[in-house]
N, C-alpha and C. Protein backbone atom coordinates (compact mmCIF):
# COMPACT_ATOMS: atom_id res chain seq x y z
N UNK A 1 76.39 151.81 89.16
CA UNK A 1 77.73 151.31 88.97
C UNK A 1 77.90 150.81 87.54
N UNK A 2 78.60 151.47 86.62
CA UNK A 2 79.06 150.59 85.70
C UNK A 2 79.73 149.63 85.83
N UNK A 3 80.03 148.68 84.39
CA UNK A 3 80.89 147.41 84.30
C UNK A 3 82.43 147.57 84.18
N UNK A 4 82.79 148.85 84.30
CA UNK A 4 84.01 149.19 84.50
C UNK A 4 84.42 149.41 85.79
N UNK A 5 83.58 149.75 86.78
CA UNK A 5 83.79 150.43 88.12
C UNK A 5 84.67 149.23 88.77
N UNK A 6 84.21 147.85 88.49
CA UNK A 6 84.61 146.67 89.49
C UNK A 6 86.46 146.09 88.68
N UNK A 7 86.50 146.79 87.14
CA UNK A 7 87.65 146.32 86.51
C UNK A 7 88.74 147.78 86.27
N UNK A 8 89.72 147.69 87.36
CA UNK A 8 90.32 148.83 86.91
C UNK A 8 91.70 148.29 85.96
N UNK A 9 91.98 146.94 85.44
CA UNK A 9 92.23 146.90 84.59
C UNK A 9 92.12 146.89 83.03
N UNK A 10 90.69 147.62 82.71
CA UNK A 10 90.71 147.46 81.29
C UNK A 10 91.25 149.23 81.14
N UNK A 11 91.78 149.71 79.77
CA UNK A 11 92.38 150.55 79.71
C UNK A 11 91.47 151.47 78.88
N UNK A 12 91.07 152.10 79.44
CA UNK A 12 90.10 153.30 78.79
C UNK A 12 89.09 152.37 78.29
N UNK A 13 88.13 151.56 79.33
CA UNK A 13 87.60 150.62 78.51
C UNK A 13 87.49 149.79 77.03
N UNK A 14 88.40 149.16 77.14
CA UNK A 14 88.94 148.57 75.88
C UNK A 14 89.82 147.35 77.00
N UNK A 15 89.30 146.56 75.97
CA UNK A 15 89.53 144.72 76.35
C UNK A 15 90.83 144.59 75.64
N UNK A 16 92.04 144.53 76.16
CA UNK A 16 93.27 144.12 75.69
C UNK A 16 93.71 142.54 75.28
N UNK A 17 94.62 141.96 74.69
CA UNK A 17 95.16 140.54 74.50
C UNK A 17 95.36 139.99 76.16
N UNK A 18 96.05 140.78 76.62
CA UNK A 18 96.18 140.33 77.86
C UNK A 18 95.25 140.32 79.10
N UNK A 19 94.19 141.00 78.79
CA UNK A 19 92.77 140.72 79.63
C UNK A 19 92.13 139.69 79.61
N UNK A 20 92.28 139.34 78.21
CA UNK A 20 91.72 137.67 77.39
C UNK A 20 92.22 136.78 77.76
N UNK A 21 93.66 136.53 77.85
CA UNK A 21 94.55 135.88 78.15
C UNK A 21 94.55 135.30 79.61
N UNK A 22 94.42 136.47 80.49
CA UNK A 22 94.37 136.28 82.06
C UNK A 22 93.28 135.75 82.59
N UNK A 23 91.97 136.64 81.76
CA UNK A 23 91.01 135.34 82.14
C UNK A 23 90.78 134.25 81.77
N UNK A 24 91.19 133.91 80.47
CA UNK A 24 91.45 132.16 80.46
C UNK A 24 92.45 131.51 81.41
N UNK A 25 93.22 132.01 81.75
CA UNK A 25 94.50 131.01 82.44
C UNK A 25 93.22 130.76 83.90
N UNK A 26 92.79 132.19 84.25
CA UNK A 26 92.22 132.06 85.33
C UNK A 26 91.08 130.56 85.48
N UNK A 27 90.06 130.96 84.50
CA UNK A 27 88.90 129.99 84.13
C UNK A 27 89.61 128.47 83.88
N UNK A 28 91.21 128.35 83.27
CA UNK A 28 91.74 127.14 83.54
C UNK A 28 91.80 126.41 84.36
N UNK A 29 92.87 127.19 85.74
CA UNK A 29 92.61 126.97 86.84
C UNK A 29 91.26 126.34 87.40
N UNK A 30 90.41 127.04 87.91
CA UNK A 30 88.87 126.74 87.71
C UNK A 30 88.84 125.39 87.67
N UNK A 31 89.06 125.02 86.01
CA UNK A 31 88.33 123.64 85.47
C UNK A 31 89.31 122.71 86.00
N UNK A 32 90.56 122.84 85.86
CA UNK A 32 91.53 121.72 86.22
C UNK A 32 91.05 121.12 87.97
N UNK A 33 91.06 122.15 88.70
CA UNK A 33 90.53 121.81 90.22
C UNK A 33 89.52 121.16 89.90
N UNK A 34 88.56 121.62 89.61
CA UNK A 34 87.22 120.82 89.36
C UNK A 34 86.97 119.71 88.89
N UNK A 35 88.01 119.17 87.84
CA UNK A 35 88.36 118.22 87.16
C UNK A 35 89.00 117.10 88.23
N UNK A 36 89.69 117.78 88.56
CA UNK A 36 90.71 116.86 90.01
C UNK A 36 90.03 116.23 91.15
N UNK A 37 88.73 117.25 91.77
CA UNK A 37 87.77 116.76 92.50
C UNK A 37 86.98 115.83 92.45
N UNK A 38 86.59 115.98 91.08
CA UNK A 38 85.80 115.46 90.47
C UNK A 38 86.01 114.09 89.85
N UNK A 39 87.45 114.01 89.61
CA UNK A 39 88.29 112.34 89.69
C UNK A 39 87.90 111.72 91.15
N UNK A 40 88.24 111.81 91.57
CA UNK A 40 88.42 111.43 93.25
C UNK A 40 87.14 110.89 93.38
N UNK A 41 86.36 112.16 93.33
CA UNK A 41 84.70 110.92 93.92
C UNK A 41 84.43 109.90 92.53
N UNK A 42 84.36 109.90 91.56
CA UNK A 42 84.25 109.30 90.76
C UNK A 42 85.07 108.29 90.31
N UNK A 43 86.08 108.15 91.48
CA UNK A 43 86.93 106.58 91.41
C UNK A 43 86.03 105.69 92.70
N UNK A 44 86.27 106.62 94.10
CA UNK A 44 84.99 106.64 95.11
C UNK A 44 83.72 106.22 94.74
N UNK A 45 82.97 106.64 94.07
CA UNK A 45 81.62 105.81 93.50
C UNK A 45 81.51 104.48 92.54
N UNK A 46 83.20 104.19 91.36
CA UNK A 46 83.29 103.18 91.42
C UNK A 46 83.76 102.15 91.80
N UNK A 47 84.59 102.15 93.32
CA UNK A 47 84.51 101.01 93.79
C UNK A 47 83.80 100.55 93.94
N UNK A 48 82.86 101.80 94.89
CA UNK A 48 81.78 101.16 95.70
C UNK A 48 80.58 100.41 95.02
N UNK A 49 80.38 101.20 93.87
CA UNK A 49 79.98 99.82 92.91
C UNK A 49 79.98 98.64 91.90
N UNK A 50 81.41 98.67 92.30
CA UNK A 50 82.03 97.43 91.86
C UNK A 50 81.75 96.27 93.20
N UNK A 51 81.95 96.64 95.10
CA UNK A 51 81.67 95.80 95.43
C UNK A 51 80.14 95.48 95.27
N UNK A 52 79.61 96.13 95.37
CA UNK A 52 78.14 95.58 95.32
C UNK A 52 78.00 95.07 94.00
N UNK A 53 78.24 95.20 93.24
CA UNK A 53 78.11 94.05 91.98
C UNK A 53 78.81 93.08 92.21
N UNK A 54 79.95 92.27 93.01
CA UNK A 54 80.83 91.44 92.86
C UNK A 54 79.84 90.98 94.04
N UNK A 55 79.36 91.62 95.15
CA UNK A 55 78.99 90.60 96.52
C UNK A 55 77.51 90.41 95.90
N UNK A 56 76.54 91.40 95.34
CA UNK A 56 75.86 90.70 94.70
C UNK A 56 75.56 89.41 93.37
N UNK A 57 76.95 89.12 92.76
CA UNK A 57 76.64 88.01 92.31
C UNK A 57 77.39 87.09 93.36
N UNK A 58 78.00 87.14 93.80
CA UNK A 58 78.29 85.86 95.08
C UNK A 58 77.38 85.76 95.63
N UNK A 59 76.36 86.36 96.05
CA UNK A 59 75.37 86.30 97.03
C UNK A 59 74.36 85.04 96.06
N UNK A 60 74.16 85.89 94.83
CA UNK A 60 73.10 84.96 93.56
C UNK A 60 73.73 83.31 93.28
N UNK A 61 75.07 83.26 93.45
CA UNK A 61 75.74 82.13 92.78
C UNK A 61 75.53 81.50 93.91
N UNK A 62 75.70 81.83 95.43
CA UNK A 62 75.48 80.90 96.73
C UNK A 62 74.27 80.49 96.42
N UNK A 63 73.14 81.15 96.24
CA UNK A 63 72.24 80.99 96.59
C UNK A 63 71.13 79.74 95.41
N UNK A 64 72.01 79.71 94.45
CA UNK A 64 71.82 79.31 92.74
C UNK A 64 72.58 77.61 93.28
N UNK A 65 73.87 77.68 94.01
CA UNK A 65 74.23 76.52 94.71
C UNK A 65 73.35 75.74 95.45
N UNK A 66 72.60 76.65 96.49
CA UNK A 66 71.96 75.54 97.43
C UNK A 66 70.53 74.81 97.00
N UNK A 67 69.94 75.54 96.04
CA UNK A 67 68.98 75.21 95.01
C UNK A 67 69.49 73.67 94.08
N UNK A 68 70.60 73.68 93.68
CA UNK A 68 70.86 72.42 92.72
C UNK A 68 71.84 71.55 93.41
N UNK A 69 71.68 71.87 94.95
CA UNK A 69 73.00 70.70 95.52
C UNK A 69 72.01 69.61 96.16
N UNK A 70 72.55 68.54 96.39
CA UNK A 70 71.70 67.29 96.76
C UNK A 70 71.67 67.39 98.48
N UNK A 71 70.80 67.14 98.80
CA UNK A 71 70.51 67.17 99.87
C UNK A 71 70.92 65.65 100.75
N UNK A 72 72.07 65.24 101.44
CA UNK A 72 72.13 63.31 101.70
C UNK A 72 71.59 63.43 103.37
N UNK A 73 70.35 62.74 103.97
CA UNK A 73 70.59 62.65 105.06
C UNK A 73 70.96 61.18 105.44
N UNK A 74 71.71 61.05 106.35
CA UNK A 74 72.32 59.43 107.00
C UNK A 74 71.78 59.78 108.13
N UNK A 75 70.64 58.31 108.24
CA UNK A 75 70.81 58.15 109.82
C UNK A 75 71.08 56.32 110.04
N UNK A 76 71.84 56.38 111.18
CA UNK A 76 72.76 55.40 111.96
C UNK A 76 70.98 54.53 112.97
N UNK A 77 71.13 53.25 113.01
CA UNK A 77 70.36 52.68 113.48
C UNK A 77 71.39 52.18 114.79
């Protein structure tokens, strides 16, 4: 099989402006989707590690609290 057999648009084998043309718009397409997908999880991965950085320093600052708080016990006779 030649590399012509699968393209019956090139014209007497010869690559036209508009062969060039069509496959870029095409390969555009392509990237823009990919691009679009590819937003989405990557807002998705930073929430999710935004909470774990925010509950992990709450977790450190609670825990940084009960270390330097005074301890009072009262007992009643």
């Amino acid at each position: 099989m030649s590399p012509d057999h699968d393209r019956p648009d090139l014209h007497g084998g010869r690559v036209t402006r508009e062969d060039i043309e069509a496959k870029f718009r095409e390969i555009k397409g392509e990237v823009e989707t990919t691009a679009e997908s590819a937003k989405g999880m990557a807002v998705a991965v930073g929430a999710a590690v935004a909470v774990v950085v925010v509950l992990g320093v709450f977790l450190l600052g609670k825990r940084r609290g009960r270390k330097r708080s005074t301890f009072i016990e009262v007992r009643r006779l």
